[in-house]
C-alpha atoms as a PDB file:
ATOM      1  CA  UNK A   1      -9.547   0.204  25.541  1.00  0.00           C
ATOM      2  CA  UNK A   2     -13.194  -1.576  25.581  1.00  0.00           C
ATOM      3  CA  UNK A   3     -13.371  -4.741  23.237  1.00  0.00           C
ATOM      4  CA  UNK A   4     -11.108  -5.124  20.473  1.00  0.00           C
ATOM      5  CA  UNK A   5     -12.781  -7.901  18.359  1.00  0.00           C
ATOM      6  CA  UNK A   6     -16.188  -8.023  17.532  1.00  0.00           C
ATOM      7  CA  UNK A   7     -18.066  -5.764  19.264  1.00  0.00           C
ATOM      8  CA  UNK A   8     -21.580  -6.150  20.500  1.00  0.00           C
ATOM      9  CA  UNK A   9     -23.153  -2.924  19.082  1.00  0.00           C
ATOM     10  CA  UNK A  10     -21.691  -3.983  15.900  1.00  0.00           C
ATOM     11  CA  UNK A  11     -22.950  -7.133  15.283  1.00  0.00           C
ATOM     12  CA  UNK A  12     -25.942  -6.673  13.864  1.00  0.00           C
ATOM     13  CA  UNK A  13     -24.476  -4.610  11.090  1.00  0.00           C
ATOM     14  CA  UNK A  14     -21.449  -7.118  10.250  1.00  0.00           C
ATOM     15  CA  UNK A  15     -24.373  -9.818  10.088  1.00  0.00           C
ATOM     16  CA  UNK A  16     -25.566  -7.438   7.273  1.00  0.00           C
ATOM     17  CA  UNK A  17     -22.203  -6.903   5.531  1.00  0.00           C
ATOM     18  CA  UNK A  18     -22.317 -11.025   5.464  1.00  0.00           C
ATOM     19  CA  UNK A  19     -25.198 -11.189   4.184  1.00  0.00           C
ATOM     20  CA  UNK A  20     -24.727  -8.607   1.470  1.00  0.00           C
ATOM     21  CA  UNK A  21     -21.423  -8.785  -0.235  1.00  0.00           C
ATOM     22  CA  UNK A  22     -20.054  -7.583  -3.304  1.00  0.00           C
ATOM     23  CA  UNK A  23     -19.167  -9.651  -5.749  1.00  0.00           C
ATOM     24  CA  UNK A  24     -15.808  -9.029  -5.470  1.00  0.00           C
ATOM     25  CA  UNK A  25     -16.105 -10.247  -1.623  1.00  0.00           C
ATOM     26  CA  UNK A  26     -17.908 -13.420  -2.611  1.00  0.00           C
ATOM     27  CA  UNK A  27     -15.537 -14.595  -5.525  1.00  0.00           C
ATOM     28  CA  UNK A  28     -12.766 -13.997  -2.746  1.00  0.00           C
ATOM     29  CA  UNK A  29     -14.337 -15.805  -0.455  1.00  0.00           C
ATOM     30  CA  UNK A  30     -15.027 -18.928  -2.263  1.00  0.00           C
ATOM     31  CA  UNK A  31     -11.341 -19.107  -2.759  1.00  0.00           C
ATOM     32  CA  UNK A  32     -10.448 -18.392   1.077  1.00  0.00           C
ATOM     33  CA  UNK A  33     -13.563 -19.890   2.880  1.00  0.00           C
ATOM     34  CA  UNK A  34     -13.428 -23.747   4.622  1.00  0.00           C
ATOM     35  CA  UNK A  35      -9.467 -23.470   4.722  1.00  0.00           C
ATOM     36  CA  UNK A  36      -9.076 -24.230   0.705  1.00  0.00           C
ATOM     37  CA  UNK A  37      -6.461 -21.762   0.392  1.00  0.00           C
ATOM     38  CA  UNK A  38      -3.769 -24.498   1.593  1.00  0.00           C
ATOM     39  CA  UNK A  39      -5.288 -24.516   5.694  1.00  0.00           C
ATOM     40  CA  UNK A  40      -5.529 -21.117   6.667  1.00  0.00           C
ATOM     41  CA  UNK A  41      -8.503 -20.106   8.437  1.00  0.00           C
ATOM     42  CA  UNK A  42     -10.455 -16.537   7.256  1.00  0.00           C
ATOM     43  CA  UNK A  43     -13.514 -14.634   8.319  1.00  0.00           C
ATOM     44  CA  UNK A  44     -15.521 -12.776   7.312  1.00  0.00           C
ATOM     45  CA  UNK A  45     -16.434  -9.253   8.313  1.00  0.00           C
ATOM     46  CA  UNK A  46     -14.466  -9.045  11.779  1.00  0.00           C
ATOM     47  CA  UNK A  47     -14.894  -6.530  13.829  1.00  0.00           C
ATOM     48  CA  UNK A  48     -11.743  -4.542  15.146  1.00  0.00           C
ATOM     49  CA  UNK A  49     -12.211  -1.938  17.374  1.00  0.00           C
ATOM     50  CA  UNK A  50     -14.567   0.307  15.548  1.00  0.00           C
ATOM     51  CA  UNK A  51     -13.570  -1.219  12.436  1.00  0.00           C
ATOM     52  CA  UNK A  52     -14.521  -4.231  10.506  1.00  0.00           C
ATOM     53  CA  UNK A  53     -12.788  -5.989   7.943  1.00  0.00           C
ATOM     54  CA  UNK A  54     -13.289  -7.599   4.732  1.00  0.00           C
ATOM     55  CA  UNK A  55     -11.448 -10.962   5.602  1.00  0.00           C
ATOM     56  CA  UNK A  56      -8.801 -11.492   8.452  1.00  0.00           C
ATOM     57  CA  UNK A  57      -6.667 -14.796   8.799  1.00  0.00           C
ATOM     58  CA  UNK A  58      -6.284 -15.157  12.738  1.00  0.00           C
ATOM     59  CA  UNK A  59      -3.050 -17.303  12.055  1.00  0.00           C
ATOM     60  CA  UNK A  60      -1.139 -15.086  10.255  1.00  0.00           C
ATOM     61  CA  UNK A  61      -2.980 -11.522  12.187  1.00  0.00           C
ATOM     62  CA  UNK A  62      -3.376 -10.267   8.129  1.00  0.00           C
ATOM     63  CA  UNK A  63      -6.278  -8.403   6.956  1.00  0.00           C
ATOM     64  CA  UNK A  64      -7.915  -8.747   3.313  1.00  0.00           C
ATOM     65  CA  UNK A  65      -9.487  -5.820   2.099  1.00  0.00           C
ATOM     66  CA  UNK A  66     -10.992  -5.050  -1.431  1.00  0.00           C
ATOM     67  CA  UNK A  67     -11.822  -1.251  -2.743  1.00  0.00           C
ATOM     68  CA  UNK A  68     -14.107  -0.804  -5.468  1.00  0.00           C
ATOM     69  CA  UNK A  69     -15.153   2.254  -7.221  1.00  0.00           C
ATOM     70  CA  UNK A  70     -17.630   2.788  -4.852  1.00  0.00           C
ATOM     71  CA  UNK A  71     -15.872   2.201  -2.017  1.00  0.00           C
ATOM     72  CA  UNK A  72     -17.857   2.931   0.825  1.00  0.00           C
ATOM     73  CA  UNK A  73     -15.091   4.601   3.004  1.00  0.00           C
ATOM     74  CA  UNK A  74     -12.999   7.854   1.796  1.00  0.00           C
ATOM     75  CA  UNK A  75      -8.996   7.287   1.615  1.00  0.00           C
ATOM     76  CA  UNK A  76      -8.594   8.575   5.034  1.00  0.00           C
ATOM     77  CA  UNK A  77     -10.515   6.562   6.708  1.00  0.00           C
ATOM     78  CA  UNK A  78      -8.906   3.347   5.181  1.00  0.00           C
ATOM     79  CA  UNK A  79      -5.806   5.072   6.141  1.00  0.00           C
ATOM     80  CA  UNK A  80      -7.272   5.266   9.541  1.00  0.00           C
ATOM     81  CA  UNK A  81      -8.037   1.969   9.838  1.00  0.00           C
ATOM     82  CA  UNK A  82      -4.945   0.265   8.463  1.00  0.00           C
ATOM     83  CA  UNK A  83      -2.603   2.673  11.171  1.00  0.00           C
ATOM     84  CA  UNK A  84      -5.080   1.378  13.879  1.00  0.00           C
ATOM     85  CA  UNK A  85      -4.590  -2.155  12.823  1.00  0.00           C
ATOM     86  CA  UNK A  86      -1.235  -2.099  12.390  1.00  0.00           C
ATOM     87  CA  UNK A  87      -0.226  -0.084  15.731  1.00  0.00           C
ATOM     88  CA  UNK A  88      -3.331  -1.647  18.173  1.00  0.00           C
ATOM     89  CA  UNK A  89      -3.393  -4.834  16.531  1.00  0.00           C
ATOM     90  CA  UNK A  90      -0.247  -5.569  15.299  1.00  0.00           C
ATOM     91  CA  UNK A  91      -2.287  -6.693  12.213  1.00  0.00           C
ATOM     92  CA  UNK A  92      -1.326  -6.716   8.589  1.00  0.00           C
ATOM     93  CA  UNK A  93      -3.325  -5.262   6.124  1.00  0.00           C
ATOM     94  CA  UNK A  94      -3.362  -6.131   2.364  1.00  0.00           C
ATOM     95  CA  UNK A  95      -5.595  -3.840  -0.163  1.00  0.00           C
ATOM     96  CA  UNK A  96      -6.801  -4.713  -3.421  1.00  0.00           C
ATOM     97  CA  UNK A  97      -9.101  -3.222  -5.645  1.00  0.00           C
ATOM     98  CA  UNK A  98     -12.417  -5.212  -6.438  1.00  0.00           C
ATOM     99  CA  UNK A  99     -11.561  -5.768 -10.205  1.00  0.00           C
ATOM    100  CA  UNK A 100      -8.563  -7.882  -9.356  1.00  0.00           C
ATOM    101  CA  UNK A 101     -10.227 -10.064  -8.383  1.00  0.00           C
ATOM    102  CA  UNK A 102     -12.246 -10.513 -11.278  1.00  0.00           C
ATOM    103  CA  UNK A 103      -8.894  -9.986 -13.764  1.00  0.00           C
ATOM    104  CA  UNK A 104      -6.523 -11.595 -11.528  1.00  0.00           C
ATOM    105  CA  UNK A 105      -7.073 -13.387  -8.511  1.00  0.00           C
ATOM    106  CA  UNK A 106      -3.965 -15.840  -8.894  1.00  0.00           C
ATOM    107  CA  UNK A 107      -1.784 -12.511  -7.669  1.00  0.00           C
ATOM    108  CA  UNK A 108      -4.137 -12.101  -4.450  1.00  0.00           C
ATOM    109  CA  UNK A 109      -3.456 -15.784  -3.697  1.00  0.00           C
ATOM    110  CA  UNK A 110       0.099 -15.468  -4.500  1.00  0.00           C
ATOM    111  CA  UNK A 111       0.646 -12.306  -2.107  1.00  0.00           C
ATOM    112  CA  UNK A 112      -1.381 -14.121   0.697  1.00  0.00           C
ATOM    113  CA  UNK A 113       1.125 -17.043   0.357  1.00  0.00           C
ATOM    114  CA  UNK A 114       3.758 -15.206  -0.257  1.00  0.00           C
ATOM    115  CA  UNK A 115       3.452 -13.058   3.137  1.00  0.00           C
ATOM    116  CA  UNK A 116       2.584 -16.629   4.811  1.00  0.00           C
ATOM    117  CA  UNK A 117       5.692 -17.978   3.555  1.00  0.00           C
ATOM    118  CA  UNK A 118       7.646 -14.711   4.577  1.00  0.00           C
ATOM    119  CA  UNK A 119       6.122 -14.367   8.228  1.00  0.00           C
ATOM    120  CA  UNK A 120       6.584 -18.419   8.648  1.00  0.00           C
ATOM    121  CA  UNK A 121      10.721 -17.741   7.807  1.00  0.00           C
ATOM    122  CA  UNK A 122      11.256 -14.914   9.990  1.00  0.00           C
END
């Protein structure tokens, strides 16, 4: 299957999605970098496959990713992605759109600890 995380010939363009977020990815982030959100570890724009992700928590294998109106990727290909994530990867994948984060990030927190709180249980 080749390298699953982070690819080499994608590094240089994941460096750029770091370095160039939307502001929906850096509100997010200020909430979910350093461990603040209660000791989970995120990153940032981790490659998967051919994919890369908006944030991924290693310790619970769940994916963040925020849409916006201009969302770079069509439907399908997010559908893509999430199918390969879930079946390759056995990864979770949570969507939200871009403005809730802006009108309600206490509900992306709570679903984050929610599914922590679920996947620690089972």
């Amino acid at each position: 299957m080749g390298k699953l995380i982070n690819r080499d010939d994608q590094k240089a363009f994941r460096k750029k999605l770091r370095n160039e977020p939307t502001a929906a990815e850096t509100t997010l982030w200020k909430f979910l970098r350093n461990k603040q959100l209660e000791g989970l570890k995120f990153r940032r724009q981790q490659g998967f496959g051919s994919y890369i992700v908006d944030f991924y928590c290693p310790e619970l294998q769940l994916v963040i990713e925020l849409d916006g109106e201009n969302h770079f990727y069509s439907e399908e290909y997010d559908d893509a992605r999430t199918q390969y994530l879930q079946k390759e990867a056995g990864i979770t994948v949570m969507r939200f759109e871009n403005k809730t984060v802006f009108m309600n990030l206490d509900l992306i927190i709570s679903e984050i600890l929610e599914y922590r709180d679920k996947k620690n249980n089972l």
